[in-house]
Protein backbone atom coordinates (compact mmCIF):
# COMPACT_ATOMS: atom_id res chain seq x y z
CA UNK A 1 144.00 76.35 84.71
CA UNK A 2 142.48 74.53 81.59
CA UNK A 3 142.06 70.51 81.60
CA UNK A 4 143.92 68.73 78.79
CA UNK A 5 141.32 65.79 78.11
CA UNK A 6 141.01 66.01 74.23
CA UNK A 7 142.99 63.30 72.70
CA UNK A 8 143.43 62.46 68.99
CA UNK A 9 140.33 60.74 68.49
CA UNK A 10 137.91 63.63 70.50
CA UNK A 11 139.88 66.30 68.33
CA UNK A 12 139.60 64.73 64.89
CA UNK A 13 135.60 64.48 65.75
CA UNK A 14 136.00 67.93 66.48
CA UNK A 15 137.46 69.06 62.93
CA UNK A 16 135.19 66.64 61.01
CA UNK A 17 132.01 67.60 63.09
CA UNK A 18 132.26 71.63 62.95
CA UNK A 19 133.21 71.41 59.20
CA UNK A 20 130.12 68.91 57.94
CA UNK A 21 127.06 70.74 58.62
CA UNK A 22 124.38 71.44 56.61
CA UNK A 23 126.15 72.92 53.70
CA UNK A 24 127.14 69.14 52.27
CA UNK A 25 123.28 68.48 51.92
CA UNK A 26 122.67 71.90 50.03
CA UNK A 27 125.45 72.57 48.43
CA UNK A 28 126.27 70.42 45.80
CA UNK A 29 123.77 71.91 43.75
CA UNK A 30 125.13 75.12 43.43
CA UNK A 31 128.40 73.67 42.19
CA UNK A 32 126.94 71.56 40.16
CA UNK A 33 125.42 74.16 38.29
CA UNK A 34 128.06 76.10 37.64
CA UNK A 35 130.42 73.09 36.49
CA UNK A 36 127.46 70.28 35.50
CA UNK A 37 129.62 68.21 34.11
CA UNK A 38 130.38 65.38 36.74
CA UNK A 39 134.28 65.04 36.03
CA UNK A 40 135.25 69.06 36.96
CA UNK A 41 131.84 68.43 40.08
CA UNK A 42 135.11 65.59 40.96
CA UNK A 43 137.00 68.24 40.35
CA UNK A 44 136.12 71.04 42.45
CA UNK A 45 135.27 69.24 45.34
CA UNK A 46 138.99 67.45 45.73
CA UNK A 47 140.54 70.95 44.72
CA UNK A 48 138.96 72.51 47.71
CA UNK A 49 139.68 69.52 49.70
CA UNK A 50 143.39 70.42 48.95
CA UNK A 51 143.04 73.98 49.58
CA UNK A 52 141.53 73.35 52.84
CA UNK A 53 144.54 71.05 53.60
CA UNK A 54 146.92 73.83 52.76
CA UNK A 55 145.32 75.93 55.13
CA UNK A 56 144.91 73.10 57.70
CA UNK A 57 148.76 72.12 57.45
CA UNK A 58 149.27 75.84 58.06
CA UNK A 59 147.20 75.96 61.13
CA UNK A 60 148.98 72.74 62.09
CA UNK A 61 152.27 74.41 62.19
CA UNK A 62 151.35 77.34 63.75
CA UNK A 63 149.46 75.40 66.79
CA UNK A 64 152.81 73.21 67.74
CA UNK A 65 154.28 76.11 68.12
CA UNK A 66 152.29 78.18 69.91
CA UNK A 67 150.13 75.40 71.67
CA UNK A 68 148.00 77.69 73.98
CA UNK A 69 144.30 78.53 73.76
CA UNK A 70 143.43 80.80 70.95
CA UNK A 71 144.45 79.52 68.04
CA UNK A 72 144.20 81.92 64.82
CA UNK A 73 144.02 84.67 67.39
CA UNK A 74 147.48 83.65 68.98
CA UNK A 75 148.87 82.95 65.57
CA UNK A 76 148.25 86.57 64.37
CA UNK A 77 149.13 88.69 67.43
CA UNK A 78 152.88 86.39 67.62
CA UNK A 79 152.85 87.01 63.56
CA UNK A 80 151.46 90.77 63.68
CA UNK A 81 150.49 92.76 66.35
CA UNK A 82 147.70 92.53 68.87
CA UNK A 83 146.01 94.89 67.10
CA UNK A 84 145.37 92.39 64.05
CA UNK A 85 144.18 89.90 66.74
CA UNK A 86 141.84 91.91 68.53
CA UNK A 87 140.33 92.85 65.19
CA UNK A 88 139.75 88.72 64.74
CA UNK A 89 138.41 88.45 68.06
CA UNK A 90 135.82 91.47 67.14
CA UNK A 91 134.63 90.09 64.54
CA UNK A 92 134.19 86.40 65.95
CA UNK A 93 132.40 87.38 68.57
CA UNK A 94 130.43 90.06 67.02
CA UNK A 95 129.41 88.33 64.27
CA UNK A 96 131.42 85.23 62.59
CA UNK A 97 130.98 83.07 65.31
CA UNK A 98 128.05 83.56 67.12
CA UNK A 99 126.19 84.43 63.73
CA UNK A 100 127.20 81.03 62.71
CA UNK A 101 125.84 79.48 66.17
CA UNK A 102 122.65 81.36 65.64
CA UNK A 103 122.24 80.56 61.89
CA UNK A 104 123.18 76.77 62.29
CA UNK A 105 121.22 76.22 65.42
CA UNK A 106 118.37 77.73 63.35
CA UNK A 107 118.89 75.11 60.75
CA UNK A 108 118.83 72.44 63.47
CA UNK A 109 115.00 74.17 64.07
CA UNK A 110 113.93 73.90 60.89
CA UNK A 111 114.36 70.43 60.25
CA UNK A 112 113.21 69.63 63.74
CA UNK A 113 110.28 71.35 62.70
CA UNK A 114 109.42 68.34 59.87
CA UNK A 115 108.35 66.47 62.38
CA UNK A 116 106.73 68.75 64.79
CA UNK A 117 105.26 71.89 62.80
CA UNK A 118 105.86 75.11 64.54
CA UNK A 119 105.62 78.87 63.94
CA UNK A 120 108.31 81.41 63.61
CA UNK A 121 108.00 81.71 67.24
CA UNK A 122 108.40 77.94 67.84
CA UNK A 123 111.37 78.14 65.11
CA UNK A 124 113.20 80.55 67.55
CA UNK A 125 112.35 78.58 70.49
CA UNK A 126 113.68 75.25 69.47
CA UNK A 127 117.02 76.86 68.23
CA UNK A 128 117.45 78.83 71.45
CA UNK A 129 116.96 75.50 73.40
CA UNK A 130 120.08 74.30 71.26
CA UNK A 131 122.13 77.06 71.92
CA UNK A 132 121.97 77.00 76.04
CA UNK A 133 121.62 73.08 76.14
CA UNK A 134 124.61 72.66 74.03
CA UNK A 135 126.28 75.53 76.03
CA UNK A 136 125.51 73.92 79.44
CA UNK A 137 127.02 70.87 78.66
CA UNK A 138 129.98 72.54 77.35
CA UNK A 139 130.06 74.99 80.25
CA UNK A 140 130.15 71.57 82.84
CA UNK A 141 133.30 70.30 80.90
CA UNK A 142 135.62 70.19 77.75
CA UNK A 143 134.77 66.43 78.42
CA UNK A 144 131.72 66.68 78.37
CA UNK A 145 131.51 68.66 75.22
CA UNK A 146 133.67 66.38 73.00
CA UNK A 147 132.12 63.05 73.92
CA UNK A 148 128.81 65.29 72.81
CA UNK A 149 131.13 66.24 69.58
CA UNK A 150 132.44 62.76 69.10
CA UNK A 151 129.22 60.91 69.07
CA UNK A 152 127.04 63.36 67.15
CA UNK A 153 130.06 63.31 64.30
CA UNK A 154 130.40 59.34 64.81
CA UNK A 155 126.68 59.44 63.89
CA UNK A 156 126.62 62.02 60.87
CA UNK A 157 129.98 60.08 59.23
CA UNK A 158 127.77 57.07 59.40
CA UNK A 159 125.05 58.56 57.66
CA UNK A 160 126.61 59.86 55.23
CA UNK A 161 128.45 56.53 54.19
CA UNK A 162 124.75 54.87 54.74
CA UNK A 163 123.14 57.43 52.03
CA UNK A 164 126.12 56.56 50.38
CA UNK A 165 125.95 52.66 50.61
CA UNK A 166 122.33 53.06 49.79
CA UNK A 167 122.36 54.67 46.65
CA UNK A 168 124.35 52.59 45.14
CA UNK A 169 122.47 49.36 46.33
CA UNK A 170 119.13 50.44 46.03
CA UNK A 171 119.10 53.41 43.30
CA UNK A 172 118.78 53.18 40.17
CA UNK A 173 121.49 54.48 38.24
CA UNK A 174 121.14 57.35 36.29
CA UNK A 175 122.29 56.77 32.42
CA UNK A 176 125.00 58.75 31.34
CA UNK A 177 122.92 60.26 28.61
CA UNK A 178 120.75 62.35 31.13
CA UNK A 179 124.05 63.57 33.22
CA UNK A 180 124.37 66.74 30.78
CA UNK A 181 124.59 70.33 31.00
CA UNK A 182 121.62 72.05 32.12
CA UNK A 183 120.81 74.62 29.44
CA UNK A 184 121.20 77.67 31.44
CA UNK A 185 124.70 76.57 32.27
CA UNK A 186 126.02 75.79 29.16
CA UNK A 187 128.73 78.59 29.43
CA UNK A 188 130.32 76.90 32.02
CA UNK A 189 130.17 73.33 30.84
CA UNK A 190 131.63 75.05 27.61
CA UNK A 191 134.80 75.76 29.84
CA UNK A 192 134.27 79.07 31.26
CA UNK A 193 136.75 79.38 33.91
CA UNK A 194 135.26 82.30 36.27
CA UNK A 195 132.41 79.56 36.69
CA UNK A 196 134.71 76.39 37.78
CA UNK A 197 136.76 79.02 40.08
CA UNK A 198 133.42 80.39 41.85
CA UNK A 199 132.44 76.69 41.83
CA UNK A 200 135.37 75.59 43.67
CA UNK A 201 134.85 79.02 46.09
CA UNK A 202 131.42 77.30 47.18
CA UNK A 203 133.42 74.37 47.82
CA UNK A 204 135.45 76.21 49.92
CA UNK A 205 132.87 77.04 52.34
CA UNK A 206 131.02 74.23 52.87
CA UNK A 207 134.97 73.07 54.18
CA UNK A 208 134.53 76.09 56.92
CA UNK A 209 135.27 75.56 60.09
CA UNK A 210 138.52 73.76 59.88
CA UNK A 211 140.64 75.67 61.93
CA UNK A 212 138.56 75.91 65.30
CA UNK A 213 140.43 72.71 67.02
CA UNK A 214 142.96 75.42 67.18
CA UNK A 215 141.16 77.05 69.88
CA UNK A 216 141.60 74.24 72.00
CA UNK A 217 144.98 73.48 72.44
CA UNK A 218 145.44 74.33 76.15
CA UNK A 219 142.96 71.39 76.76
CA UNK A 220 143.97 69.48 74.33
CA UNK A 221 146.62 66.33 75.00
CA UNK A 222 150.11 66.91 73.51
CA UNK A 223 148.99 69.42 71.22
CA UNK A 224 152.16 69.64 69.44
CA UNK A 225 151.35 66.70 68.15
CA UNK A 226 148.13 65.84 68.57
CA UNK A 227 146.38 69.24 66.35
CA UNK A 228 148.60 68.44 63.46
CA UNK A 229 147.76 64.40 63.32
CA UNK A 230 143.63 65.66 63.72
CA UNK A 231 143.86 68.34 61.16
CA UNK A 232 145.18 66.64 58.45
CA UNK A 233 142.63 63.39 59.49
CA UNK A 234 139.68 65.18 59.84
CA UNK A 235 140.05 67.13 56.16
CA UNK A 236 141.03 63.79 54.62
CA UNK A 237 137.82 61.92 56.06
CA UNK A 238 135.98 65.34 55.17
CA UNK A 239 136.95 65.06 51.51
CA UNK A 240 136.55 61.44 51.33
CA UNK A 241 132.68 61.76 52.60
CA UNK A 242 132.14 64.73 50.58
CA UNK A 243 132.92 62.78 47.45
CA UNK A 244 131.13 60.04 48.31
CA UNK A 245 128.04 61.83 49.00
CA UNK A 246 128.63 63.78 45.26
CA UNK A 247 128.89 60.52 43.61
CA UNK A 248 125.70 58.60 45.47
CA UNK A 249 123.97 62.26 44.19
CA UNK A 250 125.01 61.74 40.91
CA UNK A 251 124.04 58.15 41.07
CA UNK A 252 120.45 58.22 41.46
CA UNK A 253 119.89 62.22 40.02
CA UNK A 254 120.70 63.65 36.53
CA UNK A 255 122.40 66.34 37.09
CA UNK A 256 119.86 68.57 35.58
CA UNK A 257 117.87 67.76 38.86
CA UNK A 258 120.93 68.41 41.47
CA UNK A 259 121.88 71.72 40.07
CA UNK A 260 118.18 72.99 40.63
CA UNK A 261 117.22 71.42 43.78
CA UNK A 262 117.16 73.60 47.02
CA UNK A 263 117.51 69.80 48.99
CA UNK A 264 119.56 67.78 47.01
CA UNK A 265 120.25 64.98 49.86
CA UNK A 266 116.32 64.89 50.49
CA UNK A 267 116.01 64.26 46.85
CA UNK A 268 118.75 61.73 46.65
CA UNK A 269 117.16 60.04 49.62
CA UNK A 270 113.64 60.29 48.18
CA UNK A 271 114.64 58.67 44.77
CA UNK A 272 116.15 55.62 46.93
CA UNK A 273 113.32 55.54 49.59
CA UNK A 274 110.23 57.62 48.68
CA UNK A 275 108.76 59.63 51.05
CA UNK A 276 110.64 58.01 53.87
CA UNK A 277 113.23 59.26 52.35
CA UNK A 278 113.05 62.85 53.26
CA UNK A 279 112.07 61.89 57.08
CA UNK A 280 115.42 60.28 57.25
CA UNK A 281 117.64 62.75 55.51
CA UNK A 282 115.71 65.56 58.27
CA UNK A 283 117.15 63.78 61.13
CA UNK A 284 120.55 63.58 59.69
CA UNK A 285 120.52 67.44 58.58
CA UNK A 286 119.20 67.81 62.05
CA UNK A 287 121.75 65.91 64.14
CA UNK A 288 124.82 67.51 61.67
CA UNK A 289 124.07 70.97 62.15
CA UNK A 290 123.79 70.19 66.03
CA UNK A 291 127.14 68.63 66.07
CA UNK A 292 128.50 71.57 64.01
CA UNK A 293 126.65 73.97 66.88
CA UNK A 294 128.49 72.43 69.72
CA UNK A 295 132.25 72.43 67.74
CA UNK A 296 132.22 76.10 67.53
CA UNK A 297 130.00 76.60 70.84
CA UNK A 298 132.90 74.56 72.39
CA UNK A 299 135.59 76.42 70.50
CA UNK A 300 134.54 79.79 70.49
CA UNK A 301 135.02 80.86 74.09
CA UNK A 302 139.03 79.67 74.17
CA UNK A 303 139.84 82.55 72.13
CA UNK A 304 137.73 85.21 74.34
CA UNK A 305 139.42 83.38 77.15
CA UNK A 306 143.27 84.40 75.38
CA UNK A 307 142.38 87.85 75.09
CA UNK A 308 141.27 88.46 78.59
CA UNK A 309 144.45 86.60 79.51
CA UNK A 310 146.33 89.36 77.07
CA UNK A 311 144.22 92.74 78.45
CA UNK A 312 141.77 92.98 75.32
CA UNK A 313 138.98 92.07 77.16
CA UNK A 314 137.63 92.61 80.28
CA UNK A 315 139.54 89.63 82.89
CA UNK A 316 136.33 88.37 84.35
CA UNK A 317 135.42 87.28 81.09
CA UNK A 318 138.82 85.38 80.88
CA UNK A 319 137.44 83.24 84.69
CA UNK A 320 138.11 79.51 84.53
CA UNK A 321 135.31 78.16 86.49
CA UNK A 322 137.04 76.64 89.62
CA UNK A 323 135.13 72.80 89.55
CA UNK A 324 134.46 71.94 85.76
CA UNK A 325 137.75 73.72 84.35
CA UNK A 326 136.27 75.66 81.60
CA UNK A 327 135.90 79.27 80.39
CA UNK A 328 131.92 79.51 81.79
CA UNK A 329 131.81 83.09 81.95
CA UNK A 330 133.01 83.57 78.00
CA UNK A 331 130.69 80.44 77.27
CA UNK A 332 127.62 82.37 78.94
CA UNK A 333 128.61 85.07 77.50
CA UNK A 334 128.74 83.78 73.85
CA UNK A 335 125.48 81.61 74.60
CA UNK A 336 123.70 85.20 75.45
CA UNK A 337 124.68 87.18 72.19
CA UNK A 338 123.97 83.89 69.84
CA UNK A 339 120.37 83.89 71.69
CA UNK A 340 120.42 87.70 70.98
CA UNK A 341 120.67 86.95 66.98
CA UNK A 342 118.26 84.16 66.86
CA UNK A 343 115.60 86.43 68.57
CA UNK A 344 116.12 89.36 66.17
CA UNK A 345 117.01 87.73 63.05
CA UNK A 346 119.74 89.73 62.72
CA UNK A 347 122.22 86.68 62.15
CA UNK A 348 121.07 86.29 58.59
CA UNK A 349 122.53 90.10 57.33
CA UNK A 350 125.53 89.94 59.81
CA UNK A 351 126.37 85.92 58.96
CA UNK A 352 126.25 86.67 55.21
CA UNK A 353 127.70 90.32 55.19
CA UNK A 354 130.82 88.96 57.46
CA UNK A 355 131.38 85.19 56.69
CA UNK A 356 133.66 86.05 53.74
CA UNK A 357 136.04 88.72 55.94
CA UNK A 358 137.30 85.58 58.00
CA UNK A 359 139.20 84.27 54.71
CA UNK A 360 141.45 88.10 55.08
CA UNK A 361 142.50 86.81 58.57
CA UNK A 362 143.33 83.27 56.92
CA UNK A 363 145.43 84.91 54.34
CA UNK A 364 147.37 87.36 56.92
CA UNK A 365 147.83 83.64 58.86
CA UNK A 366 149.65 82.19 56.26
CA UNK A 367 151.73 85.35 55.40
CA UNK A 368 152.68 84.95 58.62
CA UNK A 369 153.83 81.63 58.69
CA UNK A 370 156.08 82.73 55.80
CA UNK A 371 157.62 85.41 58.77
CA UNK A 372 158.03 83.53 61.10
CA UNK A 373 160.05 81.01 59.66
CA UNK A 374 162.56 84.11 59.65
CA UNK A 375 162.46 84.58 63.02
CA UNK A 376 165.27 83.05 65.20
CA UNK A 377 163.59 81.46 68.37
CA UNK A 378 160.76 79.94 65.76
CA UNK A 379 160.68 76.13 66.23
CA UNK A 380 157.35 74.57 65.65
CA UNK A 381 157.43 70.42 66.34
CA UNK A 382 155.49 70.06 63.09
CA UNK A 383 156.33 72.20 59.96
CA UNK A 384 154.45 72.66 56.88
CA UNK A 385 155.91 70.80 53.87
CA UNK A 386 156.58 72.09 50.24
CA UNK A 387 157.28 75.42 52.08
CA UNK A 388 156.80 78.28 50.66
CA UNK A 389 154.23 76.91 47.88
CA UNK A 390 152.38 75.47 50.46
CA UNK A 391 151.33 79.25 52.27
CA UNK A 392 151.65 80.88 49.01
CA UNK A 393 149.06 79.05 46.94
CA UNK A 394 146.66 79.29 50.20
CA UNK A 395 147.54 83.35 50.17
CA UNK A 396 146.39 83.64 46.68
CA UNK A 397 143.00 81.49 47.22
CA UNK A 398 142.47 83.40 50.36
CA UNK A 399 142.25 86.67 48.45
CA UNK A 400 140.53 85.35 45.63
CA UNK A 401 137.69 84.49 47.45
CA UNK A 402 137.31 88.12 49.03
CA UNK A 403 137.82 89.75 45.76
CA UNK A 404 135.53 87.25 44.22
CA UNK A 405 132.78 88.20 46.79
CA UNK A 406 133.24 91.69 47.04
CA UNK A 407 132.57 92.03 43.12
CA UNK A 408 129.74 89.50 43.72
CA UNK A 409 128.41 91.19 46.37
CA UNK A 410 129.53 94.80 46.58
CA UNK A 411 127.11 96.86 49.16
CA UNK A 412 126.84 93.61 51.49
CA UNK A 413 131.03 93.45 51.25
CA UNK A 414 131.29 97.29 52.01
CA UNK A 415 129.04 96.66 55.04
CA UNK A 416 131.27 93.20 56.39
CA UNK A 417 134.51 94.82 55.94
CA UNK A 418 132.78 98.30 58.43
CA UNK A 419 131.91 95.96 60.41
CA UNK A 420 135.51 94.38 61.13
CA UNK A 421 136.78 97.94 61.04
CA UNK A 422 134.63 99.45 64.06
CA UNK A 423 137.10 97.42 66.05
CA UNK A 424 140.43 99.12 64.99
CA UNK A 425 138.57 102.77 66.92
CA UNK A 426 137.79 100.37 69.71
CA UNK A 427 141.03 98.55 70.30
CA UNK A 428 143.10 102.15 69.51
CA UNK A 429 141.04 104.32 71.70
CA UNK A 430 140.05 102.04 74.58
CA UNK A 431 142.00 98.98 75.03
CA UNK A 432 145.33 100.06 73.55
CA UNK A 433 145.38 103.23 75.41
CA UNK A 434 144.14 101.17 79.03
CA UNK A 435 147.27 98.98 78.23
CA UNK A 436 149.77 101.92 77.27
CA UNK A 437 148.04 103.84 80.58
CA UNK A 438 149.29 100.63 82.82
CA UNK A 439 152.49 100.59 81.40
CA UNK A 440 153.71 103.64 81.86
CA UNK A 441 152.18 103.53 85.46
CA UNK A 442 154.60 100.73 86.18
């Protein structure tokens, strides 16, 4: 049996820490040149603050009433079918989440390596190190692993209102005659609206990550209550910093500068510090994609754990270790497949192939929210208000954002969505048939 010791406070870290990683520090500029103008930048970032929330309130409803480990797993085989879950769990472990661990933890190397120059070699080494330390202290405790969460996320909301606070004191501001329109994106400061939509899209994922608390809720203290109060706190605070960061950007860069830069927060940092500057802004990049690392590391395994418990996978990978109260076998096993990716490289085709499948499974969530509500027997302690705009608008920008990268990216979108399908074959001719086999033995 699980151990509830995540309270409010250890799963709000959790929310804020998996969803600000790296992406904050890098991608502003690619918004920013799509919309330069800084009023729709505003813009795009609170709009996908929003549509995270939607989504967030969603989850929020779905976890008080089905509080067990699992989360968007549990929510689509008690919407669906277990066949729609299993498909989620595929592709998680598979690819979305462990390509994620491997990708971020690779990140974590790479600013490391600022400060202690390595090879490819060393690049792989330092990231592995991340993976199994992170997954040993995880693997010891779900205490363990949120105090880790809590503190690194204490530490990265603090830098990011200290670049913040900085800027502003020590920057210079940039006039408002240099903030214009770089020249190759005048279309979109001209209004194009395919531009401000694909804008707020990039928003959208740098806000990923929000529904892994989820996962958690057999360990997690009244979770009824508790995963409602830290989803909706931890997108507000992500928002908040978000902005912040955006306008301490725009504060000390024209925006000419931020929608070209491939380091954005190393340039902010550098125009307020000099060369210090980008020392400081490494650690922080550094210390946020390790607390991002140990959210999912820590969230990941809860779901492999719910479909051992339900016959999809094999039950020893289900095993609560019998001291520390934790899913270690799933957690090694997760640990060993991330390693696998960071050693072949193969994260990078699988991460950005797959990454945009995940926001299919968010839409089928929401439609089935809207079922449920039908259902007699449904009564979640928390329920999602403005119902049905709420789920519908959420639907909608789900789908947009897989039609908008499978036109942007057709042969790598062909090659996520196979990937996601191999595990229809597998669940039909393997584990559905082992569970339809046991039945009828009965």
């Amino acid at each position: 049996m699980l151990k509830r010791t995540i309270g409010l406070l250890h799963a709000t870290a959790l929310v804020v820490g998996i969803i600000i990683g790296a992406s904050i520090f890098v991608q502003p500029s690619a918004i920013t040149a799509s919309v330069p103008k800084l009023s729709a930048v505003y813009a795009v970032w609170i709009l996908a603050g929003v549509l995270t929330l939607f989504g967030a309130l969603i989850a929020a409803e779905l976890a008080s009433a089905f509080p067990r480990a699992g989360g968007v797993y549990v929510f689509l085989s008690e919407s669906f079918s277990p066949g729609i879950a299993f498909l989620w769990g595929w592709a998680m472990f598979w690819t979305m989440h462990t390509g994620i661990i491997a990708a971020v933890a690779m990140i974590f190397a790479r600013y490391v390596a600022f400060f202690v120059p390595v090879g490819d070699t060393g690049l792989k080494l330092i990231a592995i190190t991340a993976v199994v330390v992170l997954s040993a202290v995880n693997y010891v405790g779900v205490r363990q692993g949120s105090l880790v969460q809590t503190t690194l996320t204490i530490v990265k909301v603090g830098a990011v209102a200290a670049i913040t606070v900085l800027a502003f004191v020590l920057g210079a501001r940039t006039p408002l005659a240099v903030v214009a329109a770089p020249a190759a994106t005048a279309v979109a400061a001209a209004g194009d609206s395919h531009a401000f939509i694909a804008a707020i899209v990039a928003g959208l994922f740098a806000f990923g990550g929000w529904h892994m608390v989820t996962y958690a809720a057999e360990e997690t203290v009244d979770p009824e209550r508790t995963l409602p109060r830290a989803l909706v706190l931890g997108v507000l605070i992500v928002t908040a910093s978000y902005i912040a960061l955006n306008a301490a950007y725009f504060h000390v860069l024209p925006a000419a500068t931020i929608a070209t830069s491939t380091r954005v927060a190393a340039d902010a940092a550098g125009a307020v510090m000099g060369s210090a500057g980008a020392a400081i802004v490494s650690v922080i990049v550094a210390l946020s994609a390790l607390g991002a690392a140990n959210g999912i590391i820590l969230a990941g395994p809860r779901v492999y754990l719910a479909m051992s418990r339900d016959r999809l996978l094999f039950s020893w990978v289900g095993a609560v270790h019998d001291r520390f109260r934790t899913p270690h076998r799933a957690i090694a096993l997760q640990a060993g497949w991330a390693i696998v990716l960071v050693l072949t490289g193969t994260y990078r085709a699988l991460f950005t192939r797959v990454v945009f499948t995940e926001w299919i499974f968010f839409a089928l969530m929401a439609v089935g929210l809207v079922l449920l509500r039908r259902r007699p027997g449904y009564a979640p302690r928390f329920r999602v208000p403005w119902h049905p705009i709420v789920p519908v608008v959420f639907v909608v920008s789900s789908l947009y954002i897989v039609f908008d990268q499978v036109v942007a990216h057709p042969r790598d979108s062909v090659g996520g969505l196979a990937l996601v399908a191999i595990g229809w074959p597998v669940y039909y001719f393997t584990v559905r048939r082992t569970k339809l086999e046991e039945h009828d033995g009965m």
